[in-house]
C-alpha atoms as a PDB file:
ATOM      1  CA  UNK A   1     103.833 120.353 100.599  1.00  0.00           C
ATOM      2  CA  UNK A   2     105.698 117.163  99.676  1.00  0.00           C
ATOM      3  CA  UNK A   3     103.902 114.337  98.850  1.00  0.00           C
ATOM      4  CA  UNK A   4     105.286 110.777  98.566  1.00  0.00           C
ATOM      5  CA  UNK A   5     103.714 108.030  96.256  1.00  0.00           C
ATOM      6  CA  UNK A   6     104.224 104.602  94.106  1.00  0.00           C
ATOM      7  CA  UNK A   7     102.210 102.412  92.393  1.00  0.00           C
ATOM      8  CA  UNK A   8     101.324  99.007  93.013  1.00  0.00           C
ATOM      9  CA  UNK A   9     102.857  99.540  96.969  1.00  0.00           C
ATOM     10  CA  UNK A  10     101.433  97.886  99.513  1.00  0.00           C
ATOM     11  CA  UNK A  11     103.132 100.159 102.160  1.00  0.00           C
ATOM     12  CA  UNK A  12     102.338 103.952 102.068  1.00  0.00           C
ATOM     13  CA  UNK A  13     105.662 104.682 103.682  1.00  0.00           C
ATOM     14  CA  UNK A  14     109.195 105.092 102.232  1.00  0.00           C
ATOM     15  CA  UNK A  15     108.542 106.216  98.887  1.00  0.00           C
ATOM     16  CA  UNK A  16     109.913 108.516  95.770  1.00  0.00           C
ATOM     17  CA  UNK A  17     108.861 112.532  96.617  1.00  0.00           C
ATOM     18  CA  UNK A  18     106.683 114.115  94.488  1.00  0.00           C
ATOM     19  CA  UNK A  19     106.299 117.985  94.600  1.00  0.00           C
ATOM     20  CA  UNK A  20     102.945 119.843  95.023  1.00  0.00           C
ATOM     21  CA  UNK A  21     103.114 123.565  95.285  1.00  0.00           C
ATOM     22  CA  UNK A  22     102.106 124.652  99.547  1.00  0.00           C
ATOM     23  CA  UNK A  23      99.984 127.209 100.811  1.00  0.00           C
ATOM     24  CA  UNK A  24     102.300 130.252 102.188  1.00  0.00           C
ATOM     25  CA  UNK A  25     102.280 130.245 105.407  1.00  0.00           C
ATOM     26  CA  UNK A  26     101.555 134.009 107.029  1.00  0.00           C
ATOM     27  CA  UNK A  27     103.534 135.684 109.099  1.00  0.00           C
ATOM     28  CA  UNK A  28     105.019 135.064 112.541  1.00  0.00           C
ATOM     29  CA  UNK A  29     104.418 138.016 113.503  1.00  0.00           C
ATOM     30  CA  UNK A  30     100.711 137.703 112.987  1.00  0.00           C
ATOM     31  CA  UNK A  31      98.613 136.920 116.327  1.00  0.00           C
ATOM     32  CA  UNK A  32      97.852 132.905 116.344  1.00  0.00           C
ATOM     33  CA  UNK A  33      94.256 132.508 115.607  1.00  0.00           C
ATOM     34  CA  UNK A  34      94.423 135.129 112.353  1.00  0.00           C
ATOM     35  CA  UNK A  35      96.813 132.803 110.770  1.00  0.00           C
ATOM     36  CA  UNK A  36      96.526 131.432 107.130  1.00  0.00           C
ATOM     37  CA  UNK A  37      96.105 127.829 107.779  1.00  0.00           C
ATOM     38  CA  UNK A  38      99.809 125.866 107.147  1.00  0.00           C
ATOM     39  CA  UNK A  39      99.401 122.656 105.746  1.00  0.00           C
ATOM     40  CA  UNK A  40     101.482 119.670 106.155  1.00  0.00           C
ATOM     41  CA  UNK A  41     104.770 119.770 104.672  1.00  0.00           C
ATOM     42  CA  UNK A  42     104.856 115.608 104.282  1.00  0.00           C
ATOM     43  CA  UNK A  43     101.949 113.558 102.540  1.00  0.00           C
ATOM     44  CA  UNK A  44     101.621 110.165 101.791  1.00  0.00           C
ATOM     45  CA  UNK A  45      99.180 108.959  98.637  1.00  0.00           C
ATOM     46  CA  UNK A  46      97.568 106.118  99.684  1.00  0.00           C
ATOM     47  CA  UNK A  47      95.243 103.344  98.159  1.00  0.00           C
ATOM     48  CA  UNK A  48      92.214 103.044 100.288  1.00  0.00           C
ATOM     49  CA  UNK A  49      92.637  99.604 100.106  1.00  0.00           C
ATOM     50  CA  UNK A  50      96.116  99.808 101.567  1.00  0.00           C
ATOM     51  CA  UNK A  51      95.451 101.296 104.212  1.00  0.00           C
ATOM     52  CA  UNK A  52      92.353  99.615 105.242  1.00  0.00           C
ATOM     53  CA  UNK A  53      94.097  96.198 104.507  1.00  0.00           C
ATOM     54  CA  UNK A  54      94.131  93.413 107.275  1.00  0.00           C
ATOM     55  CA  UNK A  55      91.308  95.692 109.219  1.00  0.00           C
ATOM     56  CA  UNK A  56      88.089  96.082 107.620  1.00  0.00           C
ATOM     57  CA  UNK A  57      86.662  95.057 104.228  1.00  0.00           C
ATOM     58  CA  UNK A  58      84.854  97.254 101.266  1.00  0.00           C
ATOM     59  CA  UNK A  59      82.018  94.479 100.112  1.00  0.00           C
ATOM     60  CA  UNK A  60      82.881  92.843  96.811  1.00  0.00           C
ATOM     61  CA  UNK A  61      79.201  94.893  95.555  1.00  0.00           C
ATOM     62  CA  UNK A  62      80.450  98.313  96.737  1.00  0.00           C
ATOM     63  CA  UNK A  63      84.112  98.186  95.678  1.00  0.00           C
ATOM     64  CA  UNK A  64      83.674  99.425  92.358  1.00  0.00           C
ATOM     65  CA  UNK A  65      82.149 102.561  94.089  1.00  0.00           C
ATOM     66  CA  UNK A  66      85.593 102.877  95.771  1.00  0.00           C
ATOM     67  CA  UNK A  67      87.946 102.938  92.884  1.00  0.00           C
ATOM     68  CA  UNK A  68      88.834  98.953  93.049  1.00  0.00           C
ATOM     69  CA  UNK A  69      87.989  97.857  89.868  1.00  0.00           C
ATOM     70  CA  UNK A  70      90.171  94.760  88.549  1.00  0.00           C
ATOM     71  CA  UNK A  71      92.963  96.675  87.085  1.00  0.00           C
ATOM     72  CA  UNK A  72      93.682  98.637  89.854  1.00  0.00           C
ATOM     73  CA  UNK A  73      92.646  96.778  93.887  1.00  0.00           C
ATOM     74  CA  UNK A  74      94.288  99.908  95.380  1.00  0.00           C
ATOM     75  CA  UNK A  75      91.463 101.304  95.665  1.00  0.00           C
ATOM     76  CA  UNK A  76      90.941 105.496  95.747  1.00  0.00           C
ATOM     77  CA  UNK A  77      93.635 107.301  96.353  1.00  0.00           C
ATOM     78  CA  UNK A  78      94.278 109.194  99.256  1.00  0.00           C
ATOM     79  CA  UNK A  79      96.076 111.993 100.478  1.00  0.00           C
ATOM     80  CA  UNK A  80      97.174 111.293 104.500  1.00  0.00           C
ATOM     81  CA  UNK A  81      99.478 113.160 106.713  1.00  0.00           C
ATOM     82  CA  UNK A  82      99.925 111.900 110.645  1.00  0.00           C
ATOM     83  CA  UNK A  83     100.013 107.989 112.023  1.00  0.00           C
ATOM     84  CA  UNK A  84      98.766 106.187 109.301  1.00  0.00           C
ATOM     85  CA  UNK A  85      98.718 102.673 112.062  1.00  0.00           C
ATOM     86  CA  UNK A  86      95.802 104.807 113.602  1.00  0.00           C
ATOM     87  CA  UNK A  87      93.455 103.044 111.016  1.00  0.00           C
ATOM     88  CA  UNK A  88      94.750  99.606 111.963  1.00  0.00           C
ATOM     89  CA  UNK A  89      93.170  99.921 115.712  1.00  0.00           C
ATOM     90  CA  UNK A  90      89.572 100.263 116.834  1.00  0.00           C
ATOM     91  CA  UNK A  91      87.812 103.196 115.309  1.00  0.00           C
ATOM     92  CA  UNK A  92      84.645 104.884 115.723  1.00  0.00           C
ATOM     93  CA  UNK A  93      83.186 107.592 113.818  1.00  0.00           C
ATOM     94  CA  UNK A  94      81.026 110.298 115.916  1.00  0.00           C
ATOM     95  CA  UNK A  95      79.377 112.581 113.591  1.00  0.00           C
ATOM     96  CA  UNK A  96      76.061 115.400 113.557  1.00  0.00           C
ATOM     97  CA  UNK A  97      74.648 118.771 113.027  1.00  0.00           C
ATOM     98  CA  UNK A  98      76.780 121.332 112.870  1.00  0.00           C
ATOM     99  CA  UNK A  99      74.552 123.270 114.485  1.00  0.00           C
ATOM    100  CA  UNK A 100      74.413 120.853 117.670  1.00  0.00           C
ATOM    101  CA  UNK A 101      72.624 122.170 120.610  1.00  0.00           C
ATOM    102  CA  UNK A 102      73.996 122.448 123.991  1.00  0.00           C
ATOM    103  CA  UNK A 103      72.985 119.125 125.317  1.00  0.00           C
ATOM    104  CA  UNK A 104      74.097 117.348 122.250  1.00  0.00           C
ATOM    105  CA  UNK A 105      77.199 118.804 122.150  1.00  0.00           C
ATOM    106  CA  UNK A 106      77.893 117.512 125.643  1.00  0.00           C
ATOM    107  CA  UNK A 107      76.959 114.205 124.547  1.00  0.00           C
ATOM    108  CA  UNK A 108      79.647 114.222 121.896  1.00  0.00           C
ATOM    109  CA  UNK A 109      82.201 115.272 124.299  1.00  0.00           C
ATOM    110  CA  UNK A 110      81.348 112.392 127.192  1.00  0.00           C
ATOM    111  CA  UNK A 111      81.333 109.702 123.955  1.00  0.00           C
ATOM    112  CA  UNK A 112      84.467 110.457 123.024  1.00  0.00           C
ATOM    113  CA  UNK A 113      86.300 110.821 126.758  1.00  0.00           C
ATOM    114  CA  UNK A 114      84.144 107.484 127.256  1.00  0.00           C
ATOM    115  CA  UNK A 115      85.815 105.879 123.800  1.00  0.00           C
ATOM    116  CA  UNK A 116      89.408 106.763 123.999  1.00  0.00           C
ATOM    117  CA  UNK A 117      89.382 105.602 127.617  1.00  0.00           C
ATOM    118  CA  UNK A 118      88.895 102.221 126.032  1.00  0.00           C
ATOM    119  CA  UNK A 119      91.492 102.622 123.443  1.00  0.00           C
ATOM    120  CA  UNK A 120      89.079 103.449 120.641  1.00  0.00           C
ATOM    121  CA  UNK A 121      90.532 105.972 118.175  1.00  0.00           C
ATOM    122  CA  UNK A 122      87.839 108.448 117.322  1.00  0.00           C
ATOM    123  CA  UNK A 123      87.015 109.496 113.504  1.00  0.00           C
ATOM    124  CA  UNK A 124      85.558 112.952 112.429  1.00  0.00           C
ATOM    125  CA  UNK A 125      85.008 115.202 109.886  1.00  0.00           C
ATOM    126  CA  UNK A 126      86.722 118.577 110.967  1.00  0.00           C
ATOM    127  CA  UNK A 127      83.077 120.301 110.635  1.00  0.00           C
ATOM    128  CA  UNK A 128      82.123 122.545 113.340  1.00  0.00           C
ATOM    129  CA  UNK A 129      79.115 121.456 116.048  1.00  0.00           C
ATOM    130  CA  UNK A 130      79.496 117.664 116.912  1.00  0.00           C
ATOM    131  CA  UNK A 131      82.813 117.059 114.571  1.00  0.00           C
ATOM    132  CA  UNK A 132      84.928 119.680 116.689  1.00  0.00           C
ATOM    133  CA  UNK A 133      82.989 118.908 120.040  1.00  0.00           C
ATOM    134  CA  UNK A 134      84.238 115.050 119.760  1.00  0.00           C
ATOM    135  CA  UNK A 135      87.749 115.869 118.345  1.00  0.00           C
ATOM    136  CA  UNK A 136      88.573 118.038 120.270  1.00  0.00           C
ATOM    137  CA  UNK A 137      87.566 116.336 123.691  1.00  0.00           C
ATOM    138  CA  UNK A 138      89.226 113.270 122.476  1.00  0.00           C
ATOM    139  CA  UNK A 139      92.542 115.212 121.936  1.00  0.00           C
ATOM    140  CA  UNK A 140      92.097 116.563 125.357  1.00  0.00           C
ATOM    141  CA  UNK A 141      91.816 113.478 127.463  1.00  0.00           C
ATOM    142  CA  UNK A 142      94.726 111.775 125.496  1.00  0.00           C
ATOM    143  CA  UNK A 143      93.211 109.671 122.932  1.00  0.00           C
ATOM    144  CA  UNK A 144      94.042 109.565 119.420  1.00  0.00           C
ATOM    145  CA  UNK A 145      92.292 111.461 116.636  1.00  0.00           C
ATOM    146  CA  UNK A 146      91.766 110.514 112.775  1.00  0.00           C
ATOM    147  CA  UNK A 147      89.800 113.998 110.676  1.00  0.00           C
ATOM    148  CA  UNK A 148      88.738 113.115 107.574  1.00  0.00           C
ATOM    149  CA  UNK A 149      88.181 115.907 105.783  1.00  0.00           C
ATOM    150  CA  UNK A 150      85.786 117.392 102.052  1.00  0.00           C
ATOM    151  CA  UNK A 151      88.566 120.046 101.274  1.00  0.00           C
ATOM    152  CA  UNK A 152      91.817 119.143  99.657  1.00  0.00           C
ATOM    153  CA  UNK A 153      94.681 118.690 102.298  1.00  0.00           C
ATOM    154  CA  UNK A 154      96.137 121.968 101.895  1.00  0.00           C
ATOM    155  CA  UNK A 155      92.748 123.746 102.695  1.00  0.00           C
ATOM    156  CA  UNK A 156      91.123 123.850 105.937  1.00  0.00           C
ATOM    157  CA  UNK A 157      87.278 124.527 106.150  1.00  0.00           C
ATOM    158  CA  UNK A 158      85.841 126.080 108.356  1.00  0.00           C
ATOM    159  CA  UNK A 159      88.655 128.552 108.752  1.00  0.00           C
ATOM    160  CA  UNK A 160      88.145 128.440 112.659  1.00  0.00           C
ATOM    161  CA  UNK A 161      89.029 124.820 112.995  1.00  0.00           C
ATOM    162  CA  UNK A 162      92.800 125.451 111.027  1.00  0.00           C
ATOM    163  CA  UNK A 163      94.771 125.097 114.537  1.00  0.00           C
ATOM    164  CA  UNK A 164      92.806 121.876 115.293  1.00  0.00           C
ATOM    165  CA  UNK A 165      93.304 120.350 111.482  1.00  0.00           C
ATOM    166  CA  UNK A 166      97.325 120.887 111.944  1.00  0.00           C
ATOM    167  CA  UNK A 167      96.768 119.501 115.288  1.00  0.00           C
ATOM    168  CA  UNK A 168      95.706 115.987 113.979  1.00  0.00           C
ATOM    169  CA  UNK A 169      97.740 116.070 111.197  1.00  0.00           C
ATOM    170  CA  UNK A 170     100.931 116.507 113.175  1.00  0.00           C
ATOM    171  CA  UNK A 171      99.837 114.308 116.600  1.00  0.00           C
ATOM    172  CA  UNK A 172      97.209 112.288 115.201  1.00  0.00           C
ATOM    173  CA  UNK A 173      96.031 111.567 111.229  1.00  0.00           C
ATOM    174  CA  UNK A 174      94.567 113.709 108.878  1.00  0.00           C
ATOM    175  CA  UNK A 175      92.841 112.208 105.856  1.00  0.00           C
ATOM    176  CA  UNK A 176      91.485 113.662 101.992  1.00  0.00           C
ATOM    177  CA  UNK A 177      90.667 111.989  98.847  1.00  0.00           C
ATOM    178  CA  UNK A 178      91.106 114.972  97.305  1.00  0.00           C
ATOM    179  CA  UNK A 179      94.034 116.190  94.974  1.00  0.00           C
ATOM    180  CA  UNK A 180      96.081 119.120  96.806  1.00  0.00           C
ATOM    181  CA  UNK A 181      95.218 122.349  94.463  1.00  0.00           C
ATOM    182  CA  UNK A 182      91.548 121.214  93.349  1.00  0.00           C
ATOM    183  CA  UNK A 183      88.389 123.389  94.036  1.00  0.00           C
ATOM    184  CA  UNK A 184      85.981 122.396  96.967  1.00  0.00           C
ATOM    185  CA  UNK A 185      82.253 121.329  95.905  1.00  0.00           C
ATOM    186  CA  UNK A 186      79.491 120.958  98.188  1.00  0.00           C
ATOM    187  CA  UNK A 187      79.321 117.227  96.972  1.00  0.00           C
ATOM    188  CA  UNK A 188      82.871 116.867  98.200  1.00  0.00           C
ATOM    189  CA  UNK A 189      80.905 116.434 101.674  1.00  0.00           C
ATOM    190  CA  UNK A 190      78.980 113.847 101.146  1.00  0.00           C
ATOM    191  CA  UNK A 191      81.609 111.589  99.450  1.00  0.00           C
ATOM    192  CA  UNK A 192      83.675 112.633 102.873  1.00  0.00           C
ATOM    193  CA  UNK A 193      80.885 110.979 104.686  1.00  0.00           C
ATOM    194  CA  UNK A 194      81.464 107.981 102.365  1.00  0.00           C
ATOM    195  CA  UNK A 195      85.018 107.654 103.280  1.00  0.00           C
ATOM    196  CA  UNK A 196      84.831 107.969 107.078  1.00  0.00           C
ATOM    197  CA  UNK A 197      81.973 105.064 107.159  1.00  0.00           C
ATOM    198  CA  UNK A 198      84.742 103.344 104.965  1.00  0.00           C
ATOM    199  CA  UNK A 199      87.416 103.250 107.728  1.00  0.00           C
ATOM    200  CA  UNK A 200      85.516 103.367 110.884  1.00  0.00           C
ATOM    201  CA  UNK A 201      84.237 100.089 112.538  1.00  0.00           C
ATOM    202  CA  UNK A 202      81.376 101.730 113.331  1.00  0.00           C
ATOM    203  CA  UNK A 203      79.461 105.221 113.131  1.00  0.00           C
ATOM    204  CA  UNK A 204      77.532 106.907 115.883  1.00  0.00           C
ATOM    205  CA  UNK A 205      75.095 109.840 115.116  1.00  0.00           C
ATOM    206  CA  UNK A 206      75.072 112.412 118.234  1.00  0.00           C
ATOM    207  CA  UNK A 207      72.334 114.722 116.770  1.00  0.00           C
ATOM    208  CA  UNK A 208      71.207 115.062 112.871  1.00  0.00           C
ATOM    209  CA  UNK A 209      67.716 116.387 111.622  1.00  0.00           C
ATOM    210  CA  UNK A 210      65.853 114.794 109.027  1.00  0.00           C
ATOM    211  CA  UNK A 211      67.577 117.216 106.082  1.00  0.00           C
ATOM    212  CA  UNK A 212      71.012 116.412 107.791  1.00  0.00           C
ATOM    213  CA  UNK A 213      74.446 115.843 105.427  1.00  0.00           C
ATOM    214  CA  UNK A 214      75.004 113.439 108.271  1.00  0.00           C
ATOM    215  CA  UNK A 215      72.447 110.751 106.805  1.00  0.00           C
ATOM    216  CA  UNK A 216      74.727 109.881 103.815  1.00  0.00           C
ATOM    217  CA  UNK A 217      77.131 108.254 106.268  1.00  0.00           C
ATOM    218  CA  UNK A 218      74.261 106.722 107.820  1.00  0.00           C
ATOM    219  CA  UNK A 219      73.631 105.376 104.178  1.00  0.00           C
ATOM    220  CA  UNK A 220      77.212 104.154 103.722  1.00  0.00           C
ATOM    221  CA  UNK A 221      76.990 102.212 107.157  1.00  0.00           C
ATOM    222  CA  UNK A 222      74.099 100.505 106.004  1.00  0.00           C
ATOM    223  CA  UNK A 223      76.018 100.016 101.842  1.00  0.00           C
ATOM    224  CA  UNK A 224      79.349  98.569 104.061  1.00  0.00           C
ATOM    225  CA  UNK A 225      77.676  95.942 106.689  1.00  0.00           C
ATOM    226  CA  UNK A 226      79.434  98.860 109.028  1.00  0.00           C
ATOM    227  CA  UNK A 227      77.744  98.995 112.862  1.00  0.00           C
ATOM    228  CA  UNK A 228      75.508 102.175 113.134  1.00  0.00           C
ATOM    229  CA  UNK A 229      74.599 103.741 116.604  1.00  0.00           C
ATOM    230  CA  UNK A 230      71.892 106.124 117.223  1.00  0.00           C
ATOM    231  CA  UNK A 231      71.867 108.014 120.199  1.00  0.00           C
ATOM    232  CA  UNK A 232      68.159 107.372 122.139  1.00  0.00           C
ATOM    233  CA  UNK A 233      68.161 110.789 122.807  1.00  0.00           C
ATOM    234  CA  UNK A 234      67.574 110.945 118.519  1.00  0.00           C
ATOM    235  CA  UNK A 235      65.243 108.010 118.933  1.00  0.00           C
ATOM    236  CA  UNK A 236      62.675 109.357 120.668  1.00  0.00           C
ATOM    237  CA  UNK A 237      62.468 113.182 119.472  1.00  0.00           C
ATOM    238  CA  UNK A 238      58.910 112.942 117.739  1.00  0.00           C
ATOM    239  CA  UNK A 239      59.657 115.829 115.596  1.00  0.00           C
ATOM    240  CA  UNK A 240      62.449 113.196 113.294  1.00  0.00           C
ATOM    241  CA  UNK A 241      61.388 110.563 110.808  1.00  0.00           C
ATOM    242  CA  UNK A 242      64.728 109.457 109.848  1.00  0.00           C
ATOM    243  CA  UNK A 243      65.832 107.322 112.686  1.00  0.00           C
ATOM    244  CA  UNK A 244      62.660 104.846 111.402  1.00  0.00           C
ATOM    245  CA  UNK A 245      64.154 104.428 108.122  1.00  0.00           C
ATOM    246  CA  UNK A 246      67.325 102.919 110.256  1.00  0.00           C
ATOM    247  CA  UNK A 247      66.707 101.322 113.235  1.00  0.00           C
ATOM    248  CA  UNK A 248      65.694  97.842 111.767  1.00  0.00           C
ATOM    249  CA  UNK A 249      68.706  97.303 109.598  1.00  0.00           C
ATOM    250  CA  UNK A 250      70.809  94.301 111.160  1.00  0.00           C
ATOM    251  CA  UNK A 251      73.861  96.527 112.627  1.00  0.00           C
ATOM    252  CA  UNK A 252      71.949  99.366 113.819  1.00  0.00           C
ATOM    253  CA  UNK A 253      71.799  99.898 117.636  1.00  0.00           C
ATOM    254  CA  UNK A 254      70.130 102.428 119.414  1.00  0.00           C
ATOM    255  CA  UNK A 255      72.466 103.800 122.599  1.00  0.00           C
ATOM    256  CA  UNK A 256      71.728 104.539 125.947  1.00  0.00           C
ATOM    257  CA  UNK A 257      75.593 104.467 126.811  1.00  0.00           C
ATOM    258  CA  UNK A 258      79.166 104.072 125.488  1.00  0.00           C
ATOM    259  CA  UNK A 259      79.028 100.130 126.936  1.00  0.00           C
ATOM    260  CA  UNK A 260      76.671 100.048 124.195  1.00  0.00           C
ATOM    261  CA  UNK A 261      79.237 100.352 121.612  1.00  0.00           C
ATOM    262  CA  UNK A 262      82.072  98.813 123.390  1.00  0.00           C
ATOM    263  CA  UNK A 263      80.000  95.617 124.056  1.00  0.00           C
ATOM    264  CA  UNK A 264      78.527  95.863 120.233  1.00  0.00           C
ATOM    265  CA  UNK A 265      82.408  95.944 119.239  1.00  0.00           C
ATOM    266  CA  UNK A 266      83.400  93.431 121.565  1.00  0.00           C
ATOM    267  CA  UNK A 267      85.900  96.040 122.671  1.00  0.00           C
ATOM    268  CA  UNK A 268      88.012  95.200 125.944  1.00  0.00           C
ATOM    269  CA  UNK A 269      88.033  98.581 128.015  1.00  0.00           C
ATOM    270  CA  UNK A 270      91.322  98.461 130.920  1.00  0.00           C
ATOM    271  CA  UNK A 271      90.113  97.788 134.306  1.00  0.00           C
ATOM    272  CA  UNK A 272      89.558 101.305 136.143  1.00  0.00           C
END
């Protein structure tokens, strides 16, 4: 994997090389799916505060939390491979359950065709359930894709989602704040969560249960004055106290539809 970096930059692109060691790709001769994941042979390190720059703001009372204390504004660093000028255009997070029933996973799908047909580029977390349902329909009507992801950029987890993470990272933009090599924790998640609510204008919760992983990024939207959209569908399942905790902070909006969101964003959809 080569990974390209310098201080004090405010462009992540034509930099000195630094080399990390790759994962070994398996054989060629090895059918597709039952290949070791290959990760990508170009990385930029990024500040998050580069990147995000000109698009979206960390407040002055959460910065600290993302690595831009005085001395150093760049902000976490971060390892991205793909079209890093995908962060500089609308963005949406769409995020749940991983175990997402039928009906929610069909939401996830429609939200996403719905999104990218207004130019929206949709934001994800590579997990299975609603993460791969929204991905992957994006990809497939033609929009534009940004997976952020809890592993280390030369991991992919869960295994059967390694053909869709070199996907994004070689069409679209693949994102990790963690260093290539290091071992995955299950608090690596939650700090994922963090990141996505970071560079998403807004974040939009197809399905979650009250124990969800998913909440945390509800938490960030709420820490980052970012929009948060709850599907109704959420709303008004009586077995879930969560969406009660939510639904009377200032940005929070509970959805019927994706004109919902595009008319919360003040997004301009092309004329059909």
């Amino acid at each position: 994997m080569l990974v390209k970096s310098q201080q004090n930059s405010l462009d992540c692109g034509s930099r000195p090389q630094l080399m990390y060691p790759a994962i070994s790709p398996s054989s060629d001769s090895m059918p597709s799916k039952s290949k070791t994941y290959v990760p990508p042979d170009a990385v930029e390190l990024c500040g998050l505060a580069d990147i995000i720059r000109n698009t979206r703001v960390i407040p002055e009372g959460q910065q600290e939390r993302f690595g831009m204390a005085s001395q150093d504004r760049a902000g976490m660093k971060l390892w991205c491979a793909g079209d890093l000028s995908l962060v500089h255009r609308p963005c949406v997070a769409i995020v749940g359950t991983r175990e997402v029933s039928e009906a929610g996973a069909a939401r996830a799908r429609r939200l996403a065709r719905e999104l990218v047909a207004c130019g929206v580029v949709i934001v994800s977390g590579l997990a299975r359930g609603v993460d791969t349902e929204a991905l992957t329909a994006a990809i497939d009507a033609g929009g534009r894709t940004i997976g952020v992801i809890g592993t280390p950029i030369d991991k992919a987890y869960p295994a059967e989602n390694k053909r869709l993470q070199e996907k994004i990272y070689k069409e679209h933009l693949l994102i990790s704040q963690f260093q290539p090599g290091k071992t995955v924790f299950r608090g690596n998640f939650p700090e994922r969560n963090k990141l996505m609510a970071a560079i998403s204008d807004a974040t939009v919760i197809v399905e979650a249960s009250d124990t969800s992983g998913t909440l945390h990024q509800a938490v960030e939207c709420r820490r980052l004055n970012r929009w948060l959209f709850i599907m109704n569908s959420i709303v008004e399942d009586p077995s879930l106290r969560w969406p009660k905790d939510f639904v009377h902070y200032e940005n929070t909006k509970v959805i019927k539809s994706t004109s919902d969101i595009v008319e919360a964003l003040k997004i301009t959809c092309p004329s059909k």
